[in-house]
C-alpha atoms as a PDB file:
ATOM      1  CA  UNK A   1     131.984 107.849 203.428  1.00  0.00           C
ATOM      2  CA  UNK A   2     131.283 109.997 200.507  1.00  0.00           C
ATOM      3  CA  UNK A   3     128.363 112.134 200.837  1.00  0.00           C
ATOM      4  CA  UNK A   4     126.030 111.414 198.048  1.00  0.00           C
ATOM      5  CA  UNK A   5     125.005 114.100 195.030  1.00  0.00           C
ATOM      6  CA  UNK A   6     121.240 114.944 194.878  1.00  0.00           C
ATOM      7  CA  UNK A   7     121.143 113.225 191.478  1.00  0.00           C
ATOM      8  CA  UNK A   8     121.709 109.969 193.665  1.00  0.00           C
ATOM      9  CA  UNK A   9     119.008 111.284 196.193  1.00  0.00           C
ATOM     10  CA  UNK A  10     116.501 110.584 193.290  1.00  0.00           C
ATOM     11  CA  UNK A  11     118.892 107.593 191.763  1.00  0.00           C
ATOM     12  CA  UNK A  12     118.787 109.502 188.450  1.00  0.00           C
ATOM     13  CA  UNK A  13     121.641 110.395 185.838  1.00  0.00           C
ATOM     14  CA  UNK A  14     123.195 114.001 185.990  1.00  0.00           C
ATOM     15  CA  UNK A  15     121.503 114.256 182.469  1.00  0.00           C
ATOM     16  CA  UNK A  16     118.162 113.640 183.572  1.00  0.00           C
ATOM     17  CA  UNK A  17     115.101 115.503 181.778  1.00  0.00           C
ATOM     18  CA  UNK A  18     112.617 117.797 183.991  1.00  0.00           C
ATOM     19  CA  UNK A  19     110.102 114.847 183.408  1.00  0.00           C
ATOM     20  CA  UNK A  20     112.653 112.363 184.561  1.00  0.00           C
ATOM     21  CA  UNK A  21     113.021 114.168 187.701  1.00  0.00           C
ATOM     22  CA  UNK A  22     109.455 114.758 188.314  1.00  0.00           C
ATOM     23  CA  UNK A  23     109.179 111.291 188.340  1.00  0.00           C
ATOM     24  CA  UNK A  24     111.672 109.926 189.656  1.00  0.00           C
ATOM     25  CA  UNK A  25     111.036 112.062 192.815  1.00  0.00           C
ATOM     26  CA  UNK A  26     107.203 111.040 192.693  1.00  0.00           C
ATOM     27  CA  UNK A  27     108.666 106.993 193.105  1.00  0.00           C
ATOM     28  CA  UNK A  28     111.334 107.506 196.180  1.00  0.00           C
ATOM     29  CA  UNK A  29     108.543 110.599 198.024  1.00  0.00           C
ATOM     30  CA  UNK A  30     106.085 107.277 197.946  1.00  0.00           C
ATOM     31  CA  UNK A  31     108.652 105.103 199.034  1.00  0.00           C
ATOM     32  CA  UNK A  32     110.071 107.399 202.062  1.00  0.00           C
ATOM     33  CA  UNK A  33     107.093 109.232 202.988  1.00  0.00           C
ATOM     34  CA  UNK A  34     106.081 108.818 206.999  1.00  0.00           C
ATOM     35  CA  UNK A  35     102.780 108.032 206.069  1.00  0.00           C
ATOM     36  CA  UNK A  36     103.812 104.924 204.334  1.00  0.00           C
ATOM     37  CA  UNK A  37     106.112 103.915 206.437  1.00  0.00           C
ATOM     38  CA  UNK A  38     109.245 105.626 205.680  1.00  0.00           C
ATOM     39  CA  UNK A  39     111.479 108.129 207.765  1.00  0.00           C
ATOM     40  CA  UNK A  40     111.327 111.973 207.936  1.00  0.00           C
ATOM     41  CA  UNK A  41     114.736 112.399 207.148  1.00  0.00           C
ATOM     42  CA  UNK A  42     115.055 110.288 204.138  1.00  0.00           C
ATOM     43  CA  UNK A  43     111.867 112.304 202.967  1.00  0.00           C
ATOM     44  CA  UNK A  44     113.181 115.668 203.609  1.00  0.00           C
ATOM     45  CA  UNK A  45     116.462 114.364 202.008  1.00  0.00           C
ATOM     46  CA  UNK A  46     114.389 113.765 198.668  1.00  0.00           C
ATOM     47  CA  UNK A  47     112.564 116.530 198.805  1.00  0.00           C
ATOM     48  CA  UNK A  48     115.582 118.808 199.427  1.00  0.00           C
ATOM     49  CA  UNK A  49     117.028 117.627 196.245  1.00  0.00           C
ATOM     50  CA  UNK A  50     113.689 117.987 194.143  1.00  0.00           C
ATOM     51  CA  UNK A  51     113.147 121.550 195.561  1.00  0.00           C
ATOM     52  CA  UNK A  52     116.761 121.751 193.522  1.00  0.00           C
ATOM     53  CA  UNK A  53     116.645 119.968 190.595  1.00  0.00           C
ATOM     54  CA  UNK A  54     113.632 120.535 189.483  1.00  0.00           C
ATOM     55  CA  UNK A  55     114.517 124.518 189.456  1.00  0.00           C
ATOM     56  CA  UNK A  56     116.200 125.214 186.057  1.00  0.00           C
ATOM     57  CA  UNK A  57     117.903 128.103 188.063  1.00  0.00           C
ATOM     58  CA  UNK A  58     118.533 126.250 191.139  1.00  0.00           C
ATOM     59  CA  UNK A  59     119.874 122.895 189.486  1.00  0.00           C
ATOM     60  CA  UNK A  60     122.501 125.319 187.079  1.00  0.00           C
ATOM     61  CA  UNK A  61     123.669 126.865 191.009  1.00  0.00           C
ATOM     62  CA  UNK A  62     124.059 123.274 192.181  1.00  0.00           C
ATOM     63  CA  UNK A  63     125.808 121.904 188.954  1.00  0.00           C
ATOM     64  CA  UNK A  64     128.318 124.922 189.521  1.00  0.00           C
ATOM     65  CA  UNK A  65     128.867 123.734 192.661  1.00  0.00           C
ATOM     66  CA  UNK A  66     127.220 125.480 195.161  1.00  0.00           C
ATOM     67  CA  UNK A  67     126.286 124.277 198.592  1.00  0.00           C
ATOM     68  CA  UNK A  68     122.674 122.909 197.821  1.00  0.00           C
ATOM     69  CA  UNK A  69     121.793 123.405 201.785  1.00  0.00           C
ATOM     70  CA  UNK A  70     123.136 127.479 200.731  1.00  0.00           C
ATOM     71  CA  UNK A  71     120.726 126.938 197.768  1.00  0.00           C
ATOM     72  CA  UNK A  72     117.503 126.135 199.924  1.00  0.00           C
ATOM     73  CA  UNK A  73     118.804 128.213 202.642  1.00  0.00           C
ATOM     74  CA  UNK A  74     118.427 131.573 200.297  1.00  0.00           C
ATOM     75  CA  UNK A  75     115.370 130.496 198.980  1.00  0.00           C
ATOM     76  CA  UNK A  76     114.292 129.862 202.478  1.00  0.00           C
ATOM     77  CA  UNK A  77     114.901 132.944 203.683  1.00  0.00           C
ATOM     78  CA  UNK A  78     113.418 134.808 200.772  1.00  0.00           C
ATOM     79  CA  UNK A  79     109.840 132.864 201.468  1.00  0.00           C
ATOM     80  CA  UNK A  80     109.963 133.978 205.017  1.00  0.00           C
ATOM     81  CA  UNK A  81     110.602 137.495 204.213  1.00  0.00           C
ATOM     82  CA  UNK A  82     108.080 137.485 201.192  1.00  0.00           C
ATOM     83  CA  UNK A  83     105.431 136.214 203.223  1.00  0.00           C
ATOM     84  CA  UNK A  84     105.880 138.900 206.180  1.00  0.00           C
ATOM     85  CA  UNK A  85     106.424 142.016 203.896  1.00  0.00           C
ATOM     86  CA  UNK A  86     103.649 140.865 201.527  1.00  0.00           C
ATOM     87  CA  UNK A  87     100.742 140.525 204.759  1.00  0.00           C
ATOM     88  CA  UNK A  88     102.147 143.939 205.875  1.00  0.00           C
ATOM     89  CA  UNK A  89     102.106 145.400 202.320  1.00  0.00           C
ATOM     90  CA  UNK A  90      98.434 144.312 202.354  1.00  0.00           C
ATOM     91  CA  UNK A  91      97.672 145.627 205.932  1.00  0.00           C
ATOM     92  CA  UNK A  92      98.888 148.915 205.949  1.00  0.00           C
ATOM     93  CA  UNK A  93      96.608 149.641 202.517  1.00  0.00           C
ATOM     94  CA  UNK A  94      93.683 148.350 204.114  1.00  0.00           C
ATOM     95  CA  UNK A  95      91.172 151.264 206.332  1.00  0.00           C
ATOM     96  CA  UNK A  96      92.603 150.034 209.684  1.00  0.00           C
ATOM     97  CA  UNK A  97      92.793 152.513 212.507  1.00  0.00           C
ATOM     98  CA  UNK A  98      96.694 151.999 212.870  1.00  0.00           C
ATOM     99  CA  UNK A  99      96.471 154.251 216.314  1.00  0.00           C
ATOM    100  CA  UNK A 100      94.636 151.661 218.515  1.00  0.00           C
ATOM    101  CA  UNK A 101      95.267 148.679 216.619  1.00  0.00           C
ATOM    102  CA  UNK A 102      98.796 147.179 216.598  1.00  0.00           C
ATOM    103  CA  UNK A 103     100.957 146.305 213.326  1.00  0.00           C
ATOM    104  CA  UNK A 104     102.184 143.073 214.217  1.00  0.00           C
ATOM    105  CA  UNK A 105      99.677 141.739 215.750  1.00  0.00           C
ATOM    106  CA  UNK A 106      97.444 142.042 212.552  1.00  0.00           C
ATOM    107  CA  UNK A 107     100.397 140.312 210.894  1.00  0.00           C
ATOM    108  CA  UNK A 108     100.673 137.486 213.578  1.00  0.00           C
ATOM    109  CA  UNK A 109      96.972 136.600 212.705  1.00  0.00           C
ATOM    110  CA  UNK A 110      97.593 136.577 209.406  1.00  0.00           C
ATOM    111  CA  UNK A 111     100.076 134.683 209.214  1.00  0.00           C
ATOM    112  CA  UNK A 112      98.199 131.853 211.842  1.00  0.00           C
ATOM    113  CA  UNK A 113      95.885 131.653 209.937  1.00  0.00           C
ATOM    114  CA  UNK A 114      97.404 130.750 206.969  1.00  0.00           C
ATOM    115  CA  UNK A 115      98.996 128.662 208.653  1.00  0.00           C
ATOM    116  CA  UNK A 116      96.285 126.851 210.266  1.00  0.00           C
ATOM    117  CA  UNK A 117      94.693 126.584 206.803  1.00  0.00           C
ATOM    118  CA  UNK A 118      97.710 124.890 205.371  1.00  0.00           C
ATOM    119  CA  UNK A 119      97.739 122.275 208.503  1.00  0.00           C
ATOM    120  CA  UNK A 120      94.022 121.567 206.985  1.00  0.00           C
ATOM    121  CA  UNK A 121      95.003 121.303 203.524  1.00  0.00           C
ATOM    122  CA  UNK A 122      97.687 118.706 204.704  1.00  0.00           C
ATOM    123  CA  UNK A 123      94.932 117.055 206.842  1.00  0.00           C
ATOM    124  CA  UNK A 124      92.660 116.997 203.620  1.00  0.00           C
ATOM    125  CA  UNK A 125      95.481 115.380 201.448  1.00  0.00           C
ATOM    126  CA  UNK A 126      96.225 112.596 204.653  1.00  0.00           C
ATOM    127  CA  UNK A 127      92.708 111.745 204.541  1.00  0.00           C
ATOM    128  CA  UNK A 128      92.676 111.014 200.541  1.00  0.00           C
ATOM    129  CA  UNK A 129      95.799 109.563 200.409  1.00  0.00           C
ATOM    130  CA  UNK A 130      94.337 106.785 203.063  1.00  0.00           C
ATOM    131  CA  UNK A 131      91.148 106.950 200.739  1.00  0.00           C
ATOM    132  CA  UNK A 132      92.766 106.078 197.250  1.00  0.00           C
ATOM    133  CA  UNK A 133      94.513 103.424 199.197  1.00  0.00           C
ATOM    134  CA  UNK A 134      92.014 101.705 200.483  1.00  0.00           C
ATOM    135  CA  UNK A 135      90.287 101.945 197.193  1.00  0.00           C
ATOM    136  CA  UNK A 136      92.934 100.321 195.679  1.00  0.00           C
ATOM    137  CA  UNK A 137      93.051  97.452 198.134  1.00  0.00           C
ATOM    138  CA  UNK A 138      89.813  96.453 196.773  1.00  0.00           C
ATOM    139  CA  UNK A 139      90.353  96.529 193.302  1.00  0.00           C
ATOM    140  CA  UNK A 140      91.534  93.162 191.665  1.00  0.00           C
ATOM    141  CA  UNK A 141      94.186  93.380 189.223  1.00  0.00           C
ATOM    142  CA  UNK A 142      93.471  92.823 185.785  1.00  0.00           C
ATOM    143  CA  UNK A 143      93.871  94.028 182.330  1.00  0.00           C
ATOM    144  CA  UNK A 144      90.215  95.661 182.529  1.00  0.00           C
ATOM    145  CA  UNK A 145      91.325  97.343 186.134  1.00  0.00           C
ATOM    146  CA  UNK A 146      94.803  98.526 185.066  1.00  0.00           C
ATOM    147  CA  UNK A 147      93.466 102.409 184.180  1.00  0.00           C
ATOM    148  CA  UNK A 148      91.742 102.984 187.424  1.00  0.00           C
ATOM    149  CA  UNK A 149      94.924 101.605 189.586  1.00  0.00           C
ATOM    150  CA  UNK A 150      96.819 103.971 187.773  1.00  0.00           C
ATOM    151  CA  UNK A 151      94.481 106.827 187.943  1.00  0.00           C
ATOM    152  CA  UNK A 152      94.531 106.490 191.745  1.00  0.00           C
ATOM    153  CA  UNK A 153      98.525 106.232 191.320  1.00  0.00           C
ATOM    154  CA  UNK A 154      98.714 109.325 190.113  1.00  0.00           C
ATOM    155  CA  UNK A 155      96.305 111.071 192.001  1.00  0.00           C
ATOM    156  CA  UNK A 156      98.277 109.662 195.400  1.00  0.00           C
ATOM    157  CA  UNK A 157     101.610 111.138 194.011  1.00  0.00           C
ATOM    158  CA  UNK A 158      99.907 114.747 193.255  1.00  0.00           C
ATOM    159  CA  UNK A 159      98.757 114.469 197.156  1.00  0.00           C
ATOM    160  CA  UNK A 160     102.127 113.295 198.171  1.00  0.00           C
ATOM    161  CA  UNK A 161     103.422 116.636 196.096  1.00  0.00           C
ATOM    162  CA  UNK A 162     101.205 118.672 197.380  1.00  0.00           C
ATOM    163  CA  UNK A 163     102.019 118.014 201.048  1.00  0.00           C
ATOM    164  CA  UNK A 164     105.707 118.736 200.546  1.00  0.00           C
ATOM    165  CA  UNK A 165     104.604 122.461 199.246  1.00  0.00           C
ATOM    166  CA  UNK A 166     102.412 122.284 202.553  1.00  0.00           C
ATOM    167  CA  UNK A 167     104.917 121.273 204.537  1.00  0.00           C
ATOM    168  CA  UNK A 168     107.670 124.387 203.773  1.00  0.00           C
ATOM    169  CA  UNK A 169     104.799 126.509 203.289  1.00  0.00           C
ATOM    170  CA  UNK A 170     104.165 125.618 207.285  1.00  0.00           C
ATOM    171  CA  UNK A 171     108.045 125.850 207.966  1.00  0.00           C
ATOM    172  CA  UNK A 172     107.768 129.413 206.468  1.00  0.00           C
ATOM    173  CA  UNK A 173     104.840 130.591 208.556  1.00  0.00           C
ATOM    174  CA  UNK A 174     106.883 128.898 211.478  1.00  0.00           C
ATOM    175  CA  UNK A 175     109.911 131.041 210.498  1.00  0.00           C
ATOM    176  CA  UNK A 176     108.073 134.320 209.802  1.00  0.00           C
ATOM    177  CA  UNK A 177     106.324 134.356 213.391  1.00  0.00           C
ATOM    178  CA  UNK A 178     109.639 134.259 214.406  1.00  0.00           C
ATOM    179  CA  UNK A 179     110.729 136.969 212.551  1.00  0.00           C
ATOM    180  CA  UNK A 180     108.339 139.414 213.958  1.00  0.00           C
ATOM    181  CA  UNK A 181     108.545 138.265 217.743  1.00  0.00           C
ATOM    182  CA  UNK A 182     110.771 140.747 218.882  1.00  0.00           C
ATOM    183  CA  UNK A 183     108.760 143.663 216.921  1.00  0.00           C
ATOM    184  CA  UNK A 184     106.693 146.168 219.023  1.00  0.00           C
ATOM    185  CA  UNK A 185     104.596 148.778 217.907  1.00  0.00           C
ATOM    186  CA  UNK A 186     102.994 151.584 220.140  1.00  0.00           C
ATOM    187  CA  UNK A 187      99.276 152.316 220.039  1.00  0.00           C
ATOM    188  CA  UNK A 188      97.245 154.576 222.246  1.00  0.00           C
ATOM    189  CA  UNK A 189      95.361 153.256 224.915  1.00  0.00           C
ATOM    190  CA  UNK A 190      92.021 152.639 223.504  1.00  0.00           C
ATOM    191  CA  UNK A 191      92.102 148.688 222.308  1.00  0.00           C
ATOM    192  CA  UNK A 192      89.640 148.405 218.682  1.00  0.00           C
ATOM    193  CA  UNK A 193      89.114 145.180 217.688  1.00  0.00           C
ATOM    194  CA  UNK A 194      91.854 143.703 215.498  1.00  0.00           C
ATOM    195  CA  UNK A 195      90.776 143.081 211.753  1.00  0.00           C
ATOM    196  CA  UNK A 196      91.611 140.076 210.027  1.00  0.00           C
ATOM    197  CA  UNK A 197      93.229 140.284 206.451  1.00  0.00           C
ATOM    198  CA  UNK A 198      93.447 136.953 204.136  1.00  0.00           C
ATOM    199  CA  UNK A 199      96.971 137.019 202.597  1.00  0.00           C
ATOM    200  CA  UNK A 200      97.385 134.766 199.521  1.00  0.00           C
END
């Protein structure tokens, strides 16, 4: 069986505008998300070939064709490392006693805790999602109510958005603990309480 393009992914034509795409992926993420019923891998399936298309660069790559998992792989990749050198970048020009207080621990924390904050965010946009859909349970459909149904329409879709950026934005903290698990770095003796750095 032929392996479908991303274009079909999103059931869109090859010569689809950015605003096309947009919203074409908006429709199917509703459809396939878990949260409404639908299965993780048709949602990361969509996802995967939003993360593409909607990338001018990305979608020229892909239209050349290159490998689109090569395509997210890279970018992938580039995340992690961006993430890790970019907490480290901001540790090391902080005033941290760097004899008694190990590296990559700092950076573990760091990066925990931006993860654990992105798990909330997720939670946040669960919990509104459920919200604008009970709200719109209760509305009754008529020409009067048509704005407000699809106000909350679109403000479900920009939480259904947002939790795909959560999600690889979780993926990528996953991947850059990883990174640094093997890492050691020697300090003397006397332990000083680790310092906690916010990296954004």
């Amino acid at each position: 069986m032929k392996k479908k393009t991303l274009y079909e992914d999103l059931a869109i034509d090859k010569k689809a505008t950015p605003d096309q795409i947009k919203k074409a992926y908006r429709q199917k993420a509703k459809q396939t998300h878990p949260d409404n019923g639908g299965k993780p891998d048709e949602f990361r399936t969509i996802a995967k070939a939003y993360n593409i298309l909607s990338d001018e660069e990305k979608r020229k790559r892909y239209d050349n064709g290159e490998n689109p998992d090569h395509i997210n792989q890279n970018t992938h990749e580039q995340n992690v490392l961006s993430v890790v050198f970019g907490i480290f970048n901001n540790i090391i020009d902080q005033n941290i006693d760097f004899i008694h207080n190990n590296i990559f621990d700092l950076i573990r924390q760091n990066i925990q805790a931006n993860e654990e904050k992105a798990k909330a965010d997720k939670n946040k946009n669960l919990k509104n999602i459920k919200k604008y859909n009970d709200i719109l349970r209760r509305i009754k459909k008529k020409d009067q109510s048509e704005l407000f149904i699809q106000l909350l329409d679109d403000k479900i879709k920009g939480c259904n958005a947002l939790i795909v950026q959560i999600d690889e934005h979780i993926y990528v903290c996953e991947d850059a603990l990883k990174l640094i698990k093997e890492c050691e770095y020697e300090i003397d003796p006397q332990y000083v309480h680790s310092q906690y750095f916010s990296f954004k």
